[in-house]
N, C-alpha and C. Protein backbone atom coordinates (compact mmCIF):
# COMPACT_ATOMS: atom_id res chain seq x y z
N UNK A 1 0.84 -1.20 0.00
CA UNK A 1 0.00 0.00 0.00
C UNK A 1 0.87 1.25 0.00
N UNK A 2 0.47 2.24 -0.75
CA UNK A 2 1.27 3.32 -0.53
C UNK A 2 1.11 3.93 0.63
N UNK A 3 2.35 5.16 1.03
CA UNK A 3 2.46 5.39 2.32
C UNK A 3 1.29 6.64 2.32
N UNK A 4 0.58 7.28 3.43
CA UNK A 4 0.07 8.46 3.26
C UNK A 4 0.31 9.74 2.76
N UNK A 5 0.12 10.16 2.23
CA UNK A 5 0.13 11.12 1.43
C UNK A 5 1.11 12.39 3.29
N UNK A 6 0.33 12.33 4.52
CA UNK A 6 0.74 13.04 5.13
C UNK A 6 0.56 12.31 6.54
N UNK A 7 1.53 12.64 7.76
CA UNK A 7 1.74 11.26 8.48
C UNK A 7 0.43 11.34 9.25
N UNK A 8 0.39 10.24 10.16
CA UNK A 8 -0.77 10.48 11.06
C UNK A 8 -0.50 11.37 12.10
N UNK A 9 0.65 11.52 12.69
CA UNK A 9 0.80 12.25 13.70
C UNK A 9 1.54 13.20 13.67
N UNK A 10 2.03 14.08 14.26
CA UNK A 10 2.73 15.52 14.81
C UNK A 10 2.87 16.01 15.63
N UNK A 11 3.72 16.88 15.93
CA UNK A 11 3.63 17.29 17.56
C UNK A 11 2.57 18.64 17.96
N UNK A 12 2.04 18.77 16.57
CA UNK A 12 0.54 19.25 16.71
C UNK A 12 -0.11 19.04 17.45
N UNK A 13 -0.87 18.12 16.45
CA UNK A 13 -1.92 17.07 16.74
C UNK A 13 -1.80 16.26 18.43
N UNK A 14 -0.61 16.34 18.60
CA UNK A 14 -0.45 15.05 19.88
C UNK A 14 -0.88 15.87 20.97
N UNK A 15 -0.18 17.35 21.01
CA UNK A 15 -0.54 18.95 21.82
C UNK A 15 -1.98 19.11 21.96
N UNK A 16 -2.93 19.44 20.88
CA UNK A 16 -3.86 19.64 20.74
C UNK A 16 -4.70 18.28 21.57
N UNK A 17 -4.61 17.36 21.39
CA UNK A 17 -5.35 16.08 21.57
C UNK A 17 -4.74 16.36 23.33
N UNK A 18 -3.54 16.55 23.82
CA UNK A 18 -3.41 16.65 25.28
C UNK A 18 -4.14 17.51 25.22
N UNK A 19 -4.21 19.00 25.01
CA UNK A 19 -4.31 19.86 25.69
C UNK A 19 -6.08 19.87 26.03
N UNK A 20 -6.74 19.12 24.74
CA UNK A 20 -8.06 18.78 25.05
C UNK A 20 -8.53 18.24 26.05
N UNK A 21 -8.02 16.90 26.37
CA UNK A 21 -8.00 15.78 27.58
C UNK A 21 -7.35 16.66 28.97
N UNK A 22 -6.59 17.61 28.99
CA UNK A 22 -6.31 17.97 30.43
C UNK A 22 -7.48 18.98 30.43
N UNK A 23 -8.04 19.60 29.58
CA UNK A 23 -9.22 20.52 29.57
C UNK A 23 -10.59 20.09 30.23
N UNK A 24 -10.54 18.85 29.88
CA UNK A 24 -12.31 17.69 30.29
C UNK A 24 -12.17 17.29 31.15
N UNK A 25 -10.18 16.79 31.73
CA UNK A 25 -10.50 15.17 32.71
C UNK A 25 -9.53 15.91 33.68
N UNK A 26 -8.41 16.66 33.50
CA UNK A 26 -7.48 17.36 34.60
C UNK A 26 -6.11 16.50 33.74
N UNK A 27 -4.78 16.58 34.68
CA UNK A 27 -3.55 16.27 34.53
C UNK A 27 -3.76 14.80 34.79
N UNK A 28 -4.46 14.32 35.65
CA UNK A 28 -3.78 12.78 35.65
C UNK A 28 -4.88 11.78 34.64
N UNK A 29 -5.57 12.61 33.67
CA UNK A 29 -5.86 11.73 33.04
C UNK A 29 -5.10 11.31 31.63
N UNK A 30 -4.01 12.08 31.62
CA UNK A 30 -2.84 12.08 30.48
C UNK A 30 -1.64 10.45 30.56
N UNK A 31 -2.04 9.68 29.71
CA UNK A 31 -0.90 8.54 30.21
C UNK A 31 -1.14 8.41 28.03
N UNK A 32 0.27 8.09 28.01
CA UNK A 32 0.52 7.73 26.37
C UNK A 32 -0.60 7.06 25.90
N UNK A 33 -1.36 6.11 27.01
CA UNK A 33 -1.91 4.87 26.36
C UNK A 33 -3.27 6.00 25.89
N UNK A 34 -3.50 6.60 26.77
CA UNK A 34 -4.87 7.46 26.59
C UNK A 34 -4.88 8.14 25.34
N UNK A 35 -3.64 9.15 25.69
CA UNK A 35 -3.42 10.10 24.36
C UNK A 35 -3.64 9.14 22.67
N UNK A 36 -2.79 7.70 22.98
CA UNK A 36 -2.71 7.20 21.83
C UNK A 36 -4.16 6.79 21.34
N UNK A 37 -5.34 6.35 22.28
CA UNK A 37 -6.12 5.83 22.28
C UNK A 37 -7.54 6.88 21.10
N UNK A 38 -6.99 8.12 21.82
CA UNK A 38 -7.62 9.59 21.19
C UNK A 38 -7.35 10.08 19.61
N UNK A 39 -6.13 9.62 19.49
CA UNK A 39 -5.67 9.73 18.42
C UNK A 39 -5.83 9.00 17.32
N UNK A 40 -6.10 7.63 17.84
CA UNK A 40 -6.19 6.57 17.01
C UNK A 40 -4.86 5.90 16.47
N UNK A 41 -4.03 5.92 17.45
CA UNK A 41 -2.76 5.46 17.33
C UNK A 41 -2.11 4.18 18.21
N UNK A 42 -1.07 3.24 17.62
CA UNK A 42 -0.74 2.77 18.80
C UNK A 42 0.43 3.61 19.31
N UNK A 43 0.62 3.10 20.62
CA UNK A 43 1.26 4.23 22.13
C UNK A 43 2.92 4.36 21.29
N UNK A 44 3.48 3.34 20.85
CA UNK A 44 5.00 3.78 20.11
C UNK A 44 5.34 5.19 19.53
N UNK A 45 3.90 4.82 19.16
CA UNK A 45 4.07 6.06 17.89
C UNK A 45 4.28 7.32 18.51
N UNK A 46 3.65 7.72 19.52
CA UNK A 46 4.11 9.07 20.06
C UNK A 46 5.85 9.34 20.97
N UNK A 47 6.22 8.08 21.48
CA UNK A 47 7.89 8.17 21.53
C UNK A 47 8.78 8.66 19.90
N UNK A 48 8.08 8.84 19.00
CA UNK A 48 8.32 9.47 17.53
C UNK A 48 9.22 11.16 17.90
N UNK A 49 7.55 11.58 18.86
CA UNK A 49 7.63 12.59 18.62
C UNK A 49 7.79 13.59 20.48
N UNK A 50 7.78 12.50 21.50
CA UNK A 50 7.87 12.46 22.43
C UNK A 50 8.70 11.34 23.26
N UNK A 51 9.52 11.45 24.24
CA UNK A 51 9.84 10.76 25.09
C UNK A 51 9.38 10.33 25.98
N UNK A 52 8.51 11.32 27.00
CA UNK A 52 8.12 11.12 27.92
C UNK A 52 6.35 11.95 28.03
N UNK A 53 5.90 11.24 29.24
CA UNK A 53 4.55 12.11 29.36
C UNK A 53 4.63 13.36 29.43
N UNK A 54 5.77 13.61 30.56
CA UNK A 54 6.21 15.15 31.18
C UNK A 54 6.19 15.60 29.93
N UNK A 55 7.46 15.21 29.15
CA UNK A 55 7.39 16.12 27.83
C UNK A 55 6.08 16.64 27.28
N UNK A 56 5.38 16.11 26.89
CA UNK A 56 4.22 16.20 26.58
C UNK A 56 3.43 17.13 27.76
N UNK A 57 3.25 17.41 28.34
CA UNK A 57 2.83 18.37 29.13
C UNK A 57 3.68 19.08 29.25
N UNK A 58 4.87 19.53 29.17
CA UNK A 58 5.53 19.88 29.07
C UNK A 58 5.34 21.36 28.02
N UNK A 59 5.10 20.87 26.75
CA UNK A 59 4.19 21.03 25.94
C UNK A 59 3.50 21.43 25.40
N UNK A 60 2.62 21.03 26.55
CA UNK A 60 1.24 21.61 26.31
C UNK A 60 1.14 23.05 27.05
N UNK A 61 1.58 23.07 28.16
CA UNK A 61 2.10 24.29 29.14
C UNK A 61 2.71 25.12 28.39
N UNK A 62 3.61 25.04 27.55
CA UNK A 62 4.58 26.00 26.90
C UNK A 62 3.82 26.65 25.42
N UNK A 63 2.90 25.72 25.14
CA UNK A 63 1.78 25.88 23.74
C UNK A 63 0.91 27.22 23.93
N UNK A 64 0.33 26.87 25.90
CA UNK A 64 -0.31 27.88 26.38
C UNK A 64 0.70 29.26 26.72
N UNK A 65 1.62 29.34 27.15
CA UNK A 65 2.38 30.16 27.68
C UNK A 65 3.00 31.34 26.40
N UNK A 66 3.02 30.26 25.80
CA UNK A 66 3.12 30.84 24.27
C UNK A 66 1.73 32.03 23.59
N UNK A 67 1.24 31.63 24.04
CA UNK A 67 -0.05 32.37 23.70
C UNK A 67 -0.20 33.59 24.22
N UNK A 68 0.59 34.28 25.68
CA UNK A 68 0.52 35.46 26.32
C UNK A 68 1.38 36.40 25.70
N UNK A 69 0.42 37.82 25.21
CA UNK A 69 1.33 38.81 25.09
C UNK A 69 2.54 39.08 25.58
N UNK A 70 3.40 39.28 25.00
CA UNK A 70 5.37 39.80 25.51
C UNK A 70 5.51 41.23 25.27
N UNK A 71 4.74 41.78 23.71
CA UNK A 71 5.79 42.73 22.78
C UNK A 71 5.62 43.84 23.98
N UNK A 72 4.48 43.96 24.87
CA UNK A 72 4.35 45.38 25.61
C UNK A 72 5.61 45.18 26.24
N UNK A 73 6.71 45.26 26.52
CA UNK A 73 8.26 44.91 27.30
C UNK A 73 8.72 45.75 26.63
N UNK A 74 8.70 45.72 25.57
CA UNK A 74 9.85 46.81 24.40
C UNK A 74 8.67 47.80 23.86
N UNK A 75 7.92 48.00 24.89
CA UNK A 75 7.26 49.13 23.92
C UNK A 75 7.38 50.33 25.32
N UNK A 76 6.23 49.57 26.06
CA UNK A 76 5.72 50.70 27.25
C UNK A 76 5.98 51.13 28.14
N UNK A 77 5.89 51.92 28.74
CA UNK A 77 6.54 52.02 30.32
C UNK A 77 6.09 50.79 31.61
N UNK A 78 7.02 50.25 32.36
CA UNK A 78 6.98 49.34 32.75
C UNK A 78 5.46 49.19 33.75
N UNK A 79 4.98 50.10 34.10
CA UNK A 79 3.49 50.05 34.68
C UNK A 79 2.68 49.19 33.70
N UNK A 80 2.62 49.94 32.41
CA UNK A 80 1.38 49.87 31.58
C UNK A 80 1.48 48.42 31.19
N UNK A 81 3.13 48.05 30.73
CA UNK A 81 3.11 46.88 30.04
C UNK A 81 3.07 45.58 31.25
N UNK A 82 3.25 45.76 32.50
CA UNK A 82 3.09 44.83 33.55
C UNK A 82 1.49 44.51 33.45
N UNK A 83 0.62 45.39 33.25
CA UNK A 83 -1.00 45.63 33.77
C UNK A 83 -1.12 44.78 32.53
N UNK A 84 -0.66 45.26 31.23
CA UNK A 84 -1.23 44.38 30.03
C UNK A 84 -1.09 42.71 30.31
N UNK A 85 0.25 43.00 30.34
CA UNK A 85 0.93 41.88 30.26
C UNK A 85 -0.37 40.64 32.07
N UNK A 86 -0.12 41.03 33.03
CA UNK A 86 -1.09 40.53 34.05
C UNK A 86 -2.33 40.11 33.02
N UNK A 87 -3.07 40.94 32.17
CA UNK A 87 -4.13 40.34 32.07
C UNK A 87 -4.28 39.28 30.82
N UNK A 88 -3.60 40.03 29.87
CA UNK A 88 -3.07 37.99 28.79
C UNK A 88 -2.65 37.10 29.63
N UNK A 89 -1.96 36.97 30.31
CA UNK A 89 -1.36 36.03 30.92
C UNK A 89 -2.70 35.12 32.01
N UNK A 90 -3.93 35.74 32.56
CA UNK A 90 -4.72 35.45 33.06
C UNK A 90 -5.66 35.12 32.35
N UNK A 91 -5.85 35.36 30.93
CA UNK A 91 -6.82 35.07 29.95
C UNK A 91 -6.37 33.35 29.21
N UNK A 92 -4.85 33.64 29.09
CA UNK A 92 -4.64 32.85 28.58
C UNK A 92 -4.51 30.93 29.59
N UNK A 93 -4.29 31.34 31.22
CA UNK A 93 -4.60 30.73 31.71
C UNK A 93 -5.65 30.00 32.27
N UNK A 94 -6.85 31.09 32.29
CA UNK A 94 -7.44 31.01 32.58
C UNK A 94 -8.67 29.87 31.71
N UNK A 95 -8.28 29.81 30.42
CA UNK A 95 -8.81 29.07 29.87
C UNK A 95 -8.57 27.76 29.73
N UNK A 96 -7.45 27.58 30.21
CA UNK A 96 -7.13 25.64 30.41
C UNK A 96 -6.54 26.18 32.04
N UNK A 97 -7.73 25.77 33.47
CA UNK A 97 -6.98 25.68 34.09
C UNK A 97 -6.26 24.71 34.64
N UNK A 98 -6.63 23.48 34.18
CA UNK A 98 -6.21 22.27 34.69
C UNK A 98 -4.63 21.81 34.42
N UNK A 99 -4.27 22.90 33.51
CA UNK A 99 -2.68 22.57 33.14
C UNK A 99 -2.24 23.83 34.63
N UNK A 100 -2.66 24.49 34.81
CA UNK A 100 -2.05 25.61 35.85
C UNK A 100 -1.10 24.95 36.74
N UNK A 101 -1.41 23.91 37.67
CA UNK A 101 0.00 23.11 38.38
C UNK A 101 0.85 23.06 37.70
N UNK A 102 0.99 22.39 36.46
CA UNK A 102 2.39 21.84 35.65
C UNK A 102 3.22 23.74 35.55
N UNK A 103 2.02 24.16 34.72
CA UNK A 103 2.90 25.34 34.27
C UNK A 103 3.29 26.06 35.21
N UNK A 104 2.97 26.28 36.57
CA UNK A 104 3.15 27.04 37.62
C UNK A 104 4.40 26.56 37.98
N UNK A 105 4.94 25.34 38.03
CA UNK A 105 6.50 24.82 38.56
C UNK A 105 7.47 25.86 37.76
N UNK A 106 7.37 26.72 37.23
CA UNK A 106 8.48 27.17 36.37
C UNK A 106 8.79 27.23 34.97
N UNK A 107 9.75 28.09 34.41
CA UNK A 107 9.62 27.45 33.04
C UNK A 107 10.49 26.78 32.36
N UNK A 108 11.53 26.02 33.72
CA UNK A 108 12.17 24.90 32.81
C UNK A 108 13.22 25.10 31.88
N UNK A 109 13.41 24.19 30.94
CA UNK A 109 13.35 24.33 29.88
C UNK A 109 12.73 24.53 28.21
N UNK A 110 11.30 25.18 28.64
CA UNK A 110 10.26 25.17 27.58
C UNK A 110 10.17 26.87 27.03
N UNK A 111 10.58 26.55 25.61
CA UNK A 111 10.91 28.33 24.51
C UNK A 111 10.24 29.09 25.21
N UNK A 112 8.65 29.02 24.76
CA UNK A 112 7.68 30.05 25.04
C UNK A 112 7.74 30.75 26.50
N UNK A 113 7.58 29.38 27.63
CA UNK A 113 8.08 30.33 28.90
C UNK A 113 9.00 30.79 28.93
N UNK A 114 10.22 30.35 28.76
CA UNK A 114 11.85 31.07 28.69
C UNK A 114 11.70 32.65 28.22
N UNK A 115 11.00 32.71 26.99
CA UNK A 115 10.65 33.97 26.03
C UNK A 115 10.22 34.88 26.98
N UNK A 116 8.88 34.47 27.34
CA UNK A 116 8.20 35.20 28.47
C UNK A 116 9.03 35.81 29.70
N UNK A 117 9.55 35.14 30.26
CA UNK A 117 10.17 35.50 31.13
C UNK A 117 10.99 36.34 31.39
N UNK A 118 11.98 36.20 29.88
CA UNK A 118 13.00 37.11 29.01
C UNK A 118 12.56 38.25 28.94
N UNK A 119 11.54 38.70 28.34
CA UNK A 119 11.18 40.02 28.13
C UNK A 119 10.73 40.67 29.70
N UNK A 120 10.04 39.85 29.93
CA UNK A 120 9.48 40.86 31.40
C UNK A 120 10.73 40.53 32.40
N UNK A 121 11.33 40.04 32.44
CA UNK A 121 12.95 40.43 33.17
C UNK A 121 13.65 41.89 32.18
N UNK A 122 13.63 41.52 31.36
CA UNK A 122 14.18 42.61 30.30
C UNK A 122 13.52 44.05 30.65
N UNK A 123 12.48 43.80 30.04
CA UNK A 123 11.85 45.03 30.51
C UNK A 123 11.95 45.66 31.42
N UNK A 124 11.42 44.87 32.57
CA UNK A 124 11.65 45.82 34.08
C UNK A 124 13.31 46.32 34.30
N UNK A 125 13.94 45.58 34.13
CA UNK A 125 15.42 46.36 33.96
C UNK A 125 15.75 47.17 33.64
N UNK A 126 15.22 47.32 32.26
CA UNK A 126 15.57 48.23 31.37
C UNK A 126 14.68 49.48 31.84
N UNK A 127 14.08 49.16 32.38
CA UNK A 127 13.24 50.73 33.48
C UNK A 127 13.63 51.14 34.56
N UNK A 128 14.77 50.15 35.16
CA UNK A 128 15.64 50.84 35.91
C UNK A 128 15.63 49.76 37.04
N UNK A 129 14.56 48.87 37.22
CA UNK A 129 14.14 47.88 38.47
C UNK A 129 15.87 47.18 38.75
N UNK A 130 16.18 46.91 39.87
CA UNK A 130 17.35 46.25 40.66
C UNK A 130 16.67 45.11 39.85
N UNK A 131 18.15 43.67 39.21
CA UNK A 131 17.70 42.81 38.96
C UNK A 131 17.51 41.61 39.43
N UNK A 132 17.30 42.14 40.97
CA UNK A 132 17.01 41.33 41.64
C UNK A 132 15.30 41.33 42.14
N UNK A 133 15.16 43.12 42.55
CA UNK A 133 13.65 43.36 42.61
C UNK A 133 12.95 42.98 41.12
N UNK A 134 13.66 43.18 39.76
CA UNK A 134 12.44 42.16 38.55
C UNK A 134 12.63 40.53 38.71
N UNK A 135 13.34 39.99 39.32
CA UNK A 135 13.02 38.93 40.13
C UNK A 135 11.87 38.47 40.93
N UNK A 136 11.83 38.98 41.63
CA UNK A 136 10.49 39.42 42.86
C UNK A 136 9.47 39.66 42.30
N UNK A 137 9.53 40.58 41.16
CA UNK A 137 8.40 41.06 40.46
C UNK A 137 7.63 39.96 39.51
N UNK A 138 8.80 39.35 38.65
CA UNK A 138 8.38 38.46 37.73
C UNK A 138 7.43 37.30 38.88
N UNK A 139 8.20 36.45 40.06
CA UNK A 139 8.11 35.65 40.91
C UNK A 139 5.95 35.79 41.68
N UNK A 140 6.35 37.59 41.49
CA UNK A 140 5.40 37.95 42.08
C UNK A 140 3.81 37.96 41.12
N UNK A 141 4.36 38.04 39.95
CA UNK A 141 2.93 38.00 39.01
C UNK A 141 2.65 36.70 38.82
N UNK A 142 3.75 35.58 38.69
CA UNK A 142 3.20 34.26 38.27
C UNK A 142 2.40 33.94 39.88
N UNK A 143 2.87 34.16 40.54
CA UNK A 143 1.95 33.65 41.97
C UNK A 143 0.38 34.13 42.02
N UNK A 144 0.54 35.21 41.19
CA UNK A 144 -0.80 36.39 41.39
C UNK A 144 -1.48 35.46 40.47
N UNK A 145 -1.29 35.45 39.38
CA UNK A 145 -1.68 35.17 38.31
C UNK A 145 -2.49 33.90 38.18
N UNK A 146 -1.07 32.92 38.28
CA UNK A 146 -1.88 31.44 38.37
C UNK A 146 -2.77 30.82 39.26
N UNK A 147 -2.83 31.73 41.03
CA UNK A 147 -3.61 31.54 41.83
C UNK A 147 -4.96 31.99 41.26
N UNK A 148 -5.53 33.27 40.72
CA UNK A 148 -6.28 33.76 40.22
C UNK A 148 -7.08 32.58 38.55
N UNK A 149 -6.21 32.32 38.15
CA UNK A 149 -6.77 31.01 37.07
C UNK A 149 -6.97 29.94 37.22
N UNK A 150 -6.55 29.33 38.61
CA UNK A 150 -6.79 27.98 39.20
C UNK A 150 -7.91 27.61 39.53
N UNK A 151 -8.85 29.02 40.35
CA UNK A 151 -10.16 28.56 40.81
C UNK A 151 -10.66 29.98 40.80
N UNK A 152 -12.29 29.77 41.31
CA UNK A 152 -13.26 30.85 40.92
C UNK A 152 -13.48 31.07 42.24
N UNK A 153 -13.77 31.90 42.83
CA UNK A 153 -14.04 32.55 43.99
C UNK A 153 -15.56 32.54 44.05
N UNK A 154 -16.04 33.11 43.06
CA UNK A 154 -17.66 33.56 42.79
C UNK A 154 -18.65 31.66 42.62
N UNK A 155 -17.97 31.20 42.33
CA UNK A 155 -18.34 29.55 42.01
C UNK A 155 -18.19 28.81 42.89
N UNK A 156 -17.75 29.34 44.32
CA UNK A 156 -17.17 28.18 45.87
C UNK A 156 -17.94 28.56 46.55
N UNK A 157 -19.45 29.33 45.95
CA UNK A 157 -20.76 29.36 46.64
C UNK A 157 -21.77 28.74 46.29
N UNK A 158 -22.67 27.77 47.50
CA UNK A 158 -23.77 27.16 46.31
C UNK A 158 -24.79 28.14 46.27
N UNK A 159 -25.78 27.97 45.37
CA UNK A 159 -26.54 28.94 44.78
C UNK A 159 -28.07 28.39 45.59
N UNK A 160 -27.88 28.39 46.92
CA UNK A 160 -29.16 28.25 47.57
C UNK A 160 -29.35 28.96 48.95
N UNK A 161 -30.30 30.10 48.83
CA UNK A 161 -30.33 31.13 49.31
C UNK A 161 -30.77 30.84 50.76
N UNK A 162 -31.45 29.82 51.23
CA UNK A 162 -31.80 29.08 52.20
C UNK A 162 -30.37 29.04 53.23
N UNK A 163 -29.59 28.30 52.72
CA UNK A 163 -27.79 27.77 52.94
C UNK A 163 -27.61 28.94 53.66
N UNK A 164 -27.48 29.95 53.94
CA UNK A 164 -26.89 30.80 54.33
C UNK A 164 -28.04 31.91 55.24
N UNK A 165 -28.95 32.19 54.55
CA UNK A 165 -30.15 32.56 55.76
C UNK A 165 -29.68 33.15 57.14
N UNK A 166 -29.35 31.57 57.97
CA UNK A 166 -29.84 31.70 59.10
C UNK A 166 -28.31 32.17 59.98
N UNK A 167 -27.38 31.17 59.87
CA UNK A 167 -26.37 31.36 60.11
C UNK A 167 -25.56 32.42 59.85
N UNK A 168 -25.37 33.12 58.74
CA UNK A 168 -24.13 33.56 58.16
C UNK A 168 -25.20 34.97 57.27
N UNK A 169 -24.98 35.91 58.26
CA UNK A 169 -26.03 36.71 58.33
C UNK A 169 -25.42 38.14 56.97
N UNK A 170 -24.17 38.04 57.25
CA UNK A 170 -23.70 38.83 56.03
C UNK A 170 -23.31 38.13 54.94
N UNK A 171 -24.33 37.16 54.87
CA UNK A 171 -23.95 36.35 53.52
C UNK A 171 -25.20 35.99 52.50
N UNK A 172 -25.90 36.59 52.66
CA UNK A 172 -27.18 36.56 52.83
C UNK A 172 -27.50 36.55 51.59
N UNK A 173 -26.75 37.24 50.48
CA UNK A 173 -26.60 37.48 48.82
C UNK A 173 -25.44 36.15 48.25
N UNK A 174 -25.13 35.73 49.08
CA UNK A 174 -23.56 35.09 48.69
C UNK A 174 -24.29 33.92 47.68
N UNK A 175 -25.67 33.49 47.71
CA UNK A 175 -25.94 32.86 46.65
C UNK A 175 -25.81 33.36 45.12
N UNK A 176 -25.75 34.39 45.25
CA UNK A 176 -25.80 34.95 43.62
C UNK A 176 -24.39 35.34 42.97
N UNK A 177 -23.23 35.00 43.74
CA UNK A 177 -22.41 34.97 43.44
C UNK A 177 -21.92 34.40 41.88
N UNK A 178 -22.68 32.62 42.32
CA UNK A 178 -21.81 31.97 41.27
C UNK A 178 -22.50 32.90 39.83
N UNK A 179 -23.80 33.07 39.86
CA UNK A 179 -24.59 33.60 38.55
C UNK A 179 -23.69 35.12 37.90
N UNK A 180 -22.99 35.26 38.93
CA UNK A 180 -21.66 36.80 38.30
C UNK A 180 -20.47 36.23 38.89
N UNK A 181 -20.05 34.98 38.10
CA UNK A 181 -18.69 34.85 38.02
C UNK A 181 -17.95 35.41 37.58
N UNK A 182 -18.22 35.40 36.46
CA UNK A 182 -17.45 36.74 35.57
C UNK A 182 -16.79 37.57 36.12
N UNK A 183 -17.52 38.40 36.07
CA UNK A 183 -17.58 39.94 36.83
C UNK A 183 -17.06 40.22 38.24
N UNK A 184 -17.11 39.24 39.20
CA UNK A 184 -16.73 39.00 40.09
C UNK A 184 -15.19 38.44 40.30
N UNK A 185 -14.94 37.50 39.17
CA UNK A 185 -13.23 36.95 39.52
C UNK A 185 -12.77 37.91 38.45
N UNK A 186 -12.93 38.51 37.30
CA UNK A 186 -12.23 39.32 36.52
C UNK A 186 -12.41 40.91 37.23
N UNK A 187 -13.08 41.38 37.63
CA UNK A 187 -13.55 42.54 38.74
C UNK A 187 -12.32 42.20 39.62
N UNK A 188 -11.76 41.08 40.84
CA UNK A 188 -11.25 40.84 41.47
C UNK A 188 -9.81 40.92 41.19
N UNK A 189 -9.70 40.01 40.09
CA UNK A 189 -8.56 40.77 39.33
C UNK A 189 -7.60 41.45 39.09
N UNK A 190 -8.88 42.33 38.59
CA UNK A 190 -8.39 43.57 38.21
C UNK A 190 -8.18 44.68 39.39
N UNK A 191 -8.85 44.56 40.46
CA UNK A 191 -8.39 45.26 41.59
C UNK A 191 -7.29 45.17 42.35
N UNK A 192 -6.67 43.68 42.41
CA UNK A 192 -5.28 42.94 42.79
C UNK A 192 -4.11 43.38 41.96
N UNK A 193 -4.66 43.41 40.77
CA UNK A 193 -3.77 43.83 39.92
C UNK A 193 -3.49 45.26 39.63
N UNK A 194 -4.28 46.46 39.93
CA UNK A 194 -3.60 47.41 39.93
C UNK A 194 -3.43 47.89 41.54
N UNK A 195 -4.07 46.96 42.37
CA UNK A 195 -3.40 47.73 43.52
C UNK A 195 -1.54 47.33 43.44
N UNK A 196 -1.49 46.01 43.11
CA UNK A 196 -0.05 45.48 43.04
C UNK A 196 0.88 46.87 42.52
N UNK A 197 -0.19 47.07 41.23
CA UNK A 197 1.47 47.86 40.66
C UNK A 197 1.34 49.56 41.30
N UNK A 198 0.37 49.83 41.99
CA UNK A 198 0.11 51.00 42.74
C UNK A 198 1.11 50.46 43.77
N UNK A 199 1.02 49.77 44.42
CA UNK A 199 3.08 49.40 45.57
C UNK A 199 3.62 49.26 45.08
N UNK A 200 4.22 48.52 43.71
CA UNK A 200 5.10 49.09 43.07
C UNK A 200 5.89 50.29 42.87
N UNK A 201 4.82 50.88 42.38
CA UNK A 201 5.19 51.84 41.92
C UNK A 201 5.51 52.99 42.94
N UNK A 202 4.66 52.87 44.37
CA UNK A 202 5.37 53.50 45.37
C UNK A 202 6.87 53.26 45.90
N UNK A 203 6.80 51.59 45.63
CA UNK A 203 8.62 51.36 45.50
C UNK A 203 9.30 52.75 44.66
N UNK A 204 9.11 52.14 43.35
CA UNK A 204 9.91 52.29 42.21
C UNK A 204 9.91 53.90 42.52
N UNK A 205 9.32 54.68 42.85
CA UNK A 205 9.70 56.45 43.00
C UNK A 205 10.24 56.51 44.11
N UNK A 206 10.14 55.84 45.06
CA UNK A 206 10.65 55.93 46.66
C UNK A 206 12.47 55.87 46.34
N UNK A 207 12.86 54.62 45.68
CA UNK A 207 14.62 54.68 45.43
C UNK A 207 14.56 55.31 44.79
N UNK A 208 14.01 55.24 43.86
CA UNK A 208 14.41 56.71 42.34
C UNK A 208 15.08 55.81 41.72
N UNK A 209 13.95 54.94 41.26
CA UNK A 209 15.07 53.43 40.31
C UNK A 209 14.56 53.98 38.92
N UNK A 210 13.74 54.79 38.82
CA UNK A 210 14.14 55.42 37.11
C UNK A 210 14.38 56.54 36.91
N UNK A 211 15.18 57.47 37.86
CA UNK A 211 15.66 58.84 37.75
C UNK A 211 16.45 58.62 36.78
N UNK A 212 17.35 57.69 35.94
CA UNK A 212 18.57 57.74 35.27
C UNK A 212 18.16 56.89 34.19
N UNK A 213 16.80 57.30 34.00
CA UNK A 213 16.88 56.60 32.20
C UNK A 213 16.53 58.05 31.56
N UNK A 214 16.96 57.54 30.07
CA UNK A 214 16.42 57.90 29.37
C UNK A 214 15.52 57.85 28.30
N UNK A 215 14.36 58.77 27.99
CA UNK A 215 12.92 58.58 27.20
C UNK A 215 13.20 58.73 25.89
């Protein structure tokens, strides 16, 4: 028989097919045999294009990470492009959170995080930050960040107005929470997030860590 015109697999396809399955079932429903099973492959075939599971999540983490705005680093002043940069980075997590553990360990050895990291180290430097405080800083948004995409605040209420009544007397609305999730964890957010760079930024004028650039 002739061979296919184009192969069955890729490190596409294998990404996509994880990144689906950690989306429905979480991280531990990822084992080769599964992935292969999804694919319609037998399990060899992905040591092709993978070694290991990790790799493969690996991966998939870096696929997502890849996806968050950078360019604001070389454009804006380090306020504006931190605030941007906070909220891709929460959008983009926020939509697969079930990879958030893996990707939260660091970024390893995987491009896209490395990239990321690069620029917003870069950046804040290059605005004058000690490079040890864009340390802290960088350290300090992934903590903000991925805590904020892991779980819903507005959704760790049940929606029965009874529940809360009698007992828990200033809670009395807390059923209607989950129905403005939204609005409520992106609202939340966004208040964390510019109070953050409001101390910042009381840092950053307090030393006078950008008296000596130039615009």
């Amino acid at each position: 028989m002739p061979r296919p015109k184009q192969a069955l697999l890729s490190r596409e396809r294998i990404i996509a097919a994880a990144t689906a399955l950690i989306d429905a079932e979480g991280l531990a429903a990822v084992s080769t045999r599964r992935l292969a099973a999804e694919l319609g492959v037998r399990g060899p075939s992905l040591y092709n294009h993978f070694a290991t599971k990790d790799e493969i999540l690996d991966a998939v983490a870096d696929s997502i990470a890849a996806q968050v705005e950078i360019g604001m680093f070389a454009t804006e002043p380090w306020q504006k492009a931190l605030k941007a940069w906070g909220h891709s980075y929460r959008t983009a997590l926020a939509a697969h959170p079930n990879i958030v553990p893996h990707l939260a360990q660091g970024p390893g050895r995987r491009p896209g995080a490395l990239r990321m990291a690069d620029a917003v180290y870069g950046g804040l430097v290059r605005e004058g930050w000690p490079p040890a405080r864009a340390t802290h800083i960088g350290a300090l948004m992934r903590y903000f960040v991925a805590g904020s995409a892991l779980g819903s605040f507005a959704r760790g209420f049940v929606e029965d107005p009874t529940f809360y009544a009698e007992d828990y007397p200033h809670l009395t609305q807390a059923h209607r929470l989950p129905e403005h999730q939204r609005s409520v964890d992106e609202g939340a957010f966004t208040l964390g997030l510019d109070a953050l760079i409001d101390g910042l930024t009381l840092t950053y004028d307090q030393f006078g860590y950008g008296k000596n650039l130039r615009r």
